[in-house]
Each structure stands twice: as structure tokens, then as C-alpha cells.
N, C-alpha and C. Protein backbone atom coordinates (compact mmCIF):
# COMPACT_ATOMS: atom_id res chain seq x y z
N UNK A 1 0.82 -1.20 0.00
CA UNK A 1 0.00 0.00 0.00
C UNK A 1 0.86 1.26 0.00
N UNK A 2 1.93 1.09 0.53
CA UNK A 2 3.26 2.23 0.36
C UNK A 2 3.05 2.84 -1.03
N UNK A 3 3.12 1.83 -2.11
CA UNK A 3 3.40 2.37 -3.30
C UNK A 3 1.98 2.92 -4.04
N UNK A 4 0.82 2.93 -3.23
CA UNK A 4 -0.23 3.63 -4.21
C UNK A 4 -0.44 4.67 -3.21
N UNK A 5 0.22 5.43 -2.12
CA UNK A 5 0.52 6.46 -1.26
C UNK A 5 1.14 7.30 -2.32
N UNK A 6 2.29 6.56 -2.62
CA UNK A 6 3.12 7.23 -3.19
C UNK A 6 2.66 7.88 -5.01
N UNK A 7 2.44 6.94 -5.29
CA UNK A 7 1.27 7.15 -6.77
C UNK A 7 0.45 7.78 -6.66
N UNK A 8 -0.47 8.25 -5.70
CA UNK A 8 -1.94 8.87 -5.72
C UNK A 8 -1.16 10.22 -5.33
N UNK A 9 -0.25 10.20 -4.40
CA UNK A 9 0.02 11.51 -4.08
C UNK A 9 0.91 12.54 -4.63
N UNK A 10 2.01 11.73 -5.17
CA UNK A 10 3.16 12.07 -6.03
C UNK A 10 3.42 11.67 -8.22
N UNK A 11 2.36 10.67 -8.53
CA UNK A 11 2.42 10.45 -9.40
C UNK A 11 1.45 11.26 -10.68
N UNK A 12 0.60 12.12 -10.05
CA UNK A 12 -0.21 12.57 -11.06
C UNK A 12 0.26 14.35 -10.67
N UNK A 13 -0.78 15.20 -11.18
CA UNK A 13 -0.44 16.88 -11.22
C UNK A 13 -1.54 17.23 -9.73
N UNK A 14 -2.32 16.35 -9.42
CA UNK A 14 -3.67 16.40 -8.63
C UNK A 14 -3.09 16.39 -6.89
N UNK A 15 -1.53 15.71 -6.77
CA UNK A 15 -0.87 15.23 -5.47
C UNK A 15 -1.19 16.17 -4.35
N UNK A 16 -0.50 17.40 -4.94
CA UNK A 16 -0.25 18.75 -3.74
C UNK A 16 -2.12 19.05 -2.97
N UNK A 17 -2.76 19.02 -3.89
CA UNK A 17 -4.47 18.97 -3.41
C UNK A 17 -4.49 17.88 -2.75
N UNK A 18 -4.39 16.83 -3.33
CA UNK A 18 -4.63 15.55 -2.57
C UNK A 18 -4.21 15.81 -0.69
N UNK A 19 -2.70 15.89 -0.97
CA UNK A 19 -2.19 16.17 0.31
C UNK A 19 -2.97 17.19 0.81
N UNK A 20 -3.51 18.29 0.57
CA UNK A 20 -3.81 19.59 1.60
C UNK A 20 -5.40 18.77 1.67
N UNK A 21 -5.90 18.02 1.23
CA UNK A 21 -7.38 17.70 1.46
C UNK A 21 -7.24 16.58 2.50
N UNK A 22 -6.37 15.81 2.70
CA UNK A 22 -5.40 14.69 3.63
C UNK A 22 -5.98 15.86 5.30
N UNK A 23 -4.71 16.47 4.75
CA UNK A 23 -4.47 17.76 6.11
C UNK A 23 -6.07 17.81 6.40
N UNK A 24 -6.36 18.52 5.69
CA UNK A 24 -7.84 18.95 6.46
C UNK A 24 -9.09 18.33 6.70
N UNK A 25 -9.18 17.05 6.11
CA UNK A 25 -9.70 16.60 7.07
C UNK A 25 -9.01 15.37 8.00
N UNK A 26 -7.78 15.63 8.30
CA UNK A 26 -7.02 14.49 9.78
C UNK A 26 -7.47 16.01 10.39
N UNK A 27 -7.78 17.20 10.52
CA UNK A 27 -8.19 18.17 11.19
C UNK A 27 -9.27 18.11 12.03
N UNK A 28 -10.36 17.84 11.11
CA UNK A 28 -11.39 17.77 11.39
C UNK A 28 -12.29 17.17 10.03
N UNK A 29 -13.15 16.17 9.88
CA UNK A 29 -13.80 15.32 9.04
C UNK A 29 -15.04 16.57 8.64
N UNK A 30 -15.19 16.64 6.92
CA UNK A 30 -15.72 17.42 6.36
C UNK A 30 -16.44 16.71 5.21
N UNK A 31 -17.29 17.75 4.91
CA UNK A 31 -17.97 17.37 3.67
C UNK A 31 -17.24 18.62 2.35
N UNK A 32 -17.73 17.80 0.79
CA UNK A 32 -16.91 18.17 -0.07
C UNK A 32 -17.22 19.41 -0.21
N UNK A 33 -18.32 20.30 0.32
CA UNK A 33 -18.61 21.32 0.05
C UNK A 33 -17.44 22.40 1.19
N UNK A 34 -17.70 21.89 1.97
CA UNK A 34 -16.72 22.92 3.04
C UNK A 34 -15.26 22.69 2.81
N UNK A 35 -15.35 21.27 2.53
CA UNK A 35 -13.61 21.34 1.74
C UNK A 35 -12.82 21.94 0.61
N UNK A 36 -13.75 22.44 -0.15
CA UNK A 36 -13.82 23.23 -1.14
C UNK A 36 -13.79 24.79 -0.56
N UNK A 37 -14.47 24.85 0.36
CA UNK A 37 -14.43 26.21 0.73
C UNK A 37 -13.00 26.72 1.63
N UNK A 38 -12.75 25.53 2.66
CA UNK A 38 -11.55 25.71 2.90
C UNK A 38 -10.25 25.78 2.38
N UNK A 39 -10.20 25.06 1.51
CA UNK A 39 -9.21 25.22 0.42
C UNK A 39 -8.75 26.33 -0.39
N UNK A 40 -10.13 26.38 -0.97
CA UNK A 40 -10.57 27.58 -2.00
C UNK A 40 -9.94 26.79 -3.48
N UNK A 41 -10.85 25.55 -3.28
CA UNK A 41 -10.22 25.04 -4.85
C UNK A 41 -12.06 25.11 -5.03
N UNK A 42 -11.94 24.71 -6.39
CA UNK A 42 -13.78 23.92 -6.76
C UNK A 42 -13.79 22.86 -6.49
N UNK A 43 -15.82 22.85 -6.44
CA UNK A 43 -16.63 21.76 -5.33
C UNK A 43 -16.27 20.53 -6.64
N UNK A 44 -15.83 20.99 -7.83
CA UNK A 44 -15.90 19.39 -8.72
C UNK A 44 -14.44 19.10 -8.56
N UNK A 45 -13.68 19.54 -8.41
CA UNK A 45 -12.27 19.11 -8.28
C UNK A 45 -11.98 18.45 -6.94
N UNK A 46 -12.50 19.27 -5.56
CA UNK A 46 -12.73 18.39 -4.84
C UNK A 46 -13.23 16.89 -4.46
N UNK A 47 -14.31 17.19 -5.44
CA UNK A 47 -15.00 15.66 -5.35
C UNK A 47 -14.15 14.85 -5.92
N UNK A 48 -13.65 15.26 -7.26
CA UNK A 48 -13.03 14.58 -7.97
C UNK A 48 -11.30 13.76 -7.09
N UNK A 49 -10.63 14.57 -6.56
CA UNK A 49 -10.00 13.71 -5.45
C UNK A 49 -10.43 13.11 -4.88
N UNK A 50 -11.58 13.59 -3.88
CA UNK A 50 -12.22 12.50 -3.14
C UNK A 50 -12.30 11.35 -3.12
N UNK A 51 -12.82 11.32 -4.37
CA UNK A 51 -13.25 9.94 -5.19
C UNK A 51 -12.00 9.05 -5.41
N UNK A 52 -10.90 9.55 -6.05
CA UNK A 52 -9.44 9.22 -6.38
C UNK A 52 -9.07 8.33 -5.17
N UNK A 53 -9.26 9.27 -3.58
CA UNK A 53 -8.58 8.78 -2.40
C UNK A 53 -9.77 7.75 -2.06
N UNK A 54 -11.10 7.90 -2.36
CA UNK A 54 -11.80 6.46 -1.84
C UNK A 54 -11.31 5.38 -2.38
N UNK A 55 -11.06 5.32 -3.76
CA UNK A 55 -10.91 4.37 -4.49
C UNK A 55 -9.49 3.60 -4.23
N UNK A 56 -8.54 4.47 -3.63
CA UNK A 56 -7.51 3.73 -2.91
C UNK A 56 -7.38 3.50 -1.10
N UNK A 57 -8.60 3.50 -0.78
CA UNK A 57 -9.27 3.21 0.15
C UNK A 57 -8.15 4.07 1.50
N UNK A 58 -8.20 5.70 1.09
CA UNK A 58 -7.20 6.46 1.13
C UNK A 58 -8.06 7.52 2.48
N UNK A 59 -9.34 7.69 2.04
CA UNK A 59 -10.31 8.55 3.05
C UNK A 59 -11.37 6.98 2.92
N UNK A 60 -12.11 7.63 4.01
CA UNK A 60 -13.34 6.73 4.41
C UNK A 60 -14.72 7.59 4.06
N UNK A 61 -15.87 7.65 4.12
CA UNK A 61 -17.63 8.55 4.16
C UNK A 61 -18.41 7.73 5.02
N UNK A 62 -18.87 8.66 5.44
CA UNK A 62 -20.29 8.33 6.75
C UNK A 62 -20.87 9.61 5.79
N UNK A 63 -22.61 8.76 6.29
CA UNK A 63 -23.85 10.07 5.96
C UNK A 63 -24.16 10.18 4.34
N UNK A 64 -25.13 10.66 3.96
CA UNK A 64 -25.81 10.49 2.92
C UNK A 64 -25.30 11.00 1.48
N UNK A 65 -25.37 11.16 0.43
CA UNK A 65 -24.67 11.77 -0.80
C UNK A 65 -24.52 13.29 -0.78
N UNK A 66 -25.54 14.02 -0.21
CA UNK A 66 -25.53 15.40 -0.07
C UNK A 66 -24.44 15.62 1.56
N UNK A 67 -24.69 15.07 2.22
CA UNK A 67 -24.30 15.64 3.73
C UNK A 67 -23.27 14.31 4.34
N UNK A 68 -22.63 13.88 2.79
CA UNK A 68 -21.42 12.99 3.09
C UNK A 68 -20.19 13.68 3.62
N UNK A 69 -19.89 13.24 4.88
CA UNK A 69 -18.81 13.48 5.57
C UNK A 69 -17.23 12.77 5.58
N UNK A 70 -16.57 13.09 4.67
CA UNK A 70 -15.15 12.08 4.72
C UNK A 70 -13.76 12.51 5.79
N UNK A 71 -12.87 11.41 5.62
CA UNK A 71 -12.49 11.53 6.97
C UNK A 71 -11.24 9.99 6.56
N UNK A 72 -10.06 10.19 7.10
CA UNK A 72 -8.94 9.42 7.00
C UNK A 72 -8.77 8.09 6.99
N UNK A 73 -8.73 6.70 6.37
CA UNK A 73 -8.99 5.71 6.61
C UNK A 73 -8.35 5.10 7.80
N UNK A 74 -8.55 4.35 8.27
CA UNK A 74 -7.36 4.04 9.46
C UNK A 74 -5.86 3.52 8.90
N UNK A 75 -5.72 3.04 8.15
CA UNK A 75 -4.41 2.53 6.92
C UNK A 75 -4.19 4.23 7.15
N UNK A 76 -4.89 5.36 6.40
CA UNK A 76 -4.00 6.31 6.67
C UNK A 76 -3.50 6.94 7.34
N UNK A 77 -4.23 6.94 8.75
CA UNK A 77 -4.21 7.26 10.32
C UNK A 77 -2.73 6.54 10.45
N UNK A 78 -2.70 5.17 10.55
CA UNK A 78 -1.79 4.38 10.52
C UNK A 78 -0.59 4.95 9.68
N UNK A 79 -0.21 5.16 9.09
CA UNK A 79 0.82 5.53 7.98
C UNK A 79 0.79 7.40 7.68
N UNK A 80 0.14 8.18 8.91
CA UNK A 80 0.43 9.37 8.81
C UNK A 80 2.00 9.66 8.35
N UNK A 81 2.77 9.26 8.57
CA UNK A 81 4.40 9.75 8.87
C UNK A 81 4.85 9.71 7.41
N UNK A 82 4.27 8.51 6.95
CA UNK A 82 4.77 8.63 5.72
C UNK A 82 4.13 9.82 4.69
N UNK A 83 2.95 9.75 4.82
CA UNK A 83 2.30 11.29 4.21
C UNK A 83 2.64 12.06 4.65
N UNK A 84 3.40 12.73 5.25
CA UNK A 84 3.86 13.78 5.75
C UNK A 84 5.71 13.64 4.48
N UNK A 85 6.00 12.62 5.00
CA UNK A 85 7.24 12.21 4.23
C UNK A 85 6.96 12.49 2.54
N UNK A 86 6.09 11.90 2.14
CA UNK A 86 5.68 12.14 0.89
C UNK A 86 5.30 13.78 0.29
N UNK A 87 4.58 14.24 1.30
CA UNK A 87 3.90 16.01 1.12
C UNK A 87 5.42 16.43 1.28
N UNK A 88 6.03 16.01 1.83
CA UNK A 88 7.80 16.96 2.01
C UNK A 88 8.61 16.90 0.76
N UNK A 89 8.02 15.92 -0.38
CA UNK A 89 8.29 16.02 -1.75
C UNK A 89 7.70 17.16 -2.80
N UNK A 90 6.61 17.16 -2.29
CA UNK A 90 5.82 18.20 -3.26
C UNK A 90 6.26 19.47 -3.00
N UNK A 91 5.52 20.32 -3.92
CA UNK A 91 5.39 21.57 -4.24
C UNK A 91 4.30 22.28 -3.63
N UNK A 92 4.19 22.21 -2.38
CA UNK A 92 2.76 22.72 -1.58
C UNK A 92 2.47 24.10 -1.64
């Protein structure tokens, strides 16, 4: 799982978001709309990671399609250090 950390976060142009959407919600667990707002990226680009990090079972969702709340998988809870290690590559 090291190496699709490293791929999802460092292998495409999408990483540096990826990582700051990581950050905020190990902050506090959000929905895509406020993550968007916190950021100050767009609500489709947001989602569009989102989706990226579910699919590598990267964030977790509780709650319904509108008032879906995502939030860190435990694999990534678990392996914080290395995302941090990895974000110390990018261009943040």
C-alpha cells in the first residue's frame, strides 16, 4: 500500500491537493462542500479527489450523498508519517 501512497500523491499533477485535502480533514472530518471552501479550490475538483482517495481506500464517508462526511482511513491514520514524508516532496 506504500506504493499507491506514493502514486496517488506524487504520481499525477492532482498530489499537492490531494495532500492539503489529507491535512484537512485528519483536522477535522468534512464534507466536499466545506472542503472546497476551505481550500478555496472547486466543489468538482474536490470531489473529484475525493473519489481518487476512496478508491484507494485512502479517506473513508459516513452520511448520505448530499451531507457525506469524509475523513482518513485508518491505513492512513496508521501511515500518517509517511504522508507527511511524501507532502515533504511536493510543491505545496
Amino acid at each position: 500500500m506504500e506504493a499507491v501512497l506514493w502514486y496517488v500523491l506524487t504520481g499525477t499533477r492532482g498530489g499537492p491537493n490531494r495532500v492539503r485535502i489529507l491535512r484537512a480533514i485528519d483536522e477535522r472530518p468534512r464534507n466536499a462542500n466545506r472542503l472546497a471552501e476551505h481550500l478555496d479550490l472547486d466543489y468538482t475538483t474536490v470531489r473529484h479527489h475525493l473519489k481518487v482517495l476512496r478508491k484507494h481506500d485512502i479517506v473513508e464517508r459516513t452520511g448520505d450523498e448530499y451531507g457525506t462526511v469524509y475523513y482518513p482511513s485508518e491505513y492512513t491514520r496508521q501511515n500518517w508519517d509517511l504522508i507527511e514524508e511524501i507532502a515533504d516532496e511536493l510543491p505545496l
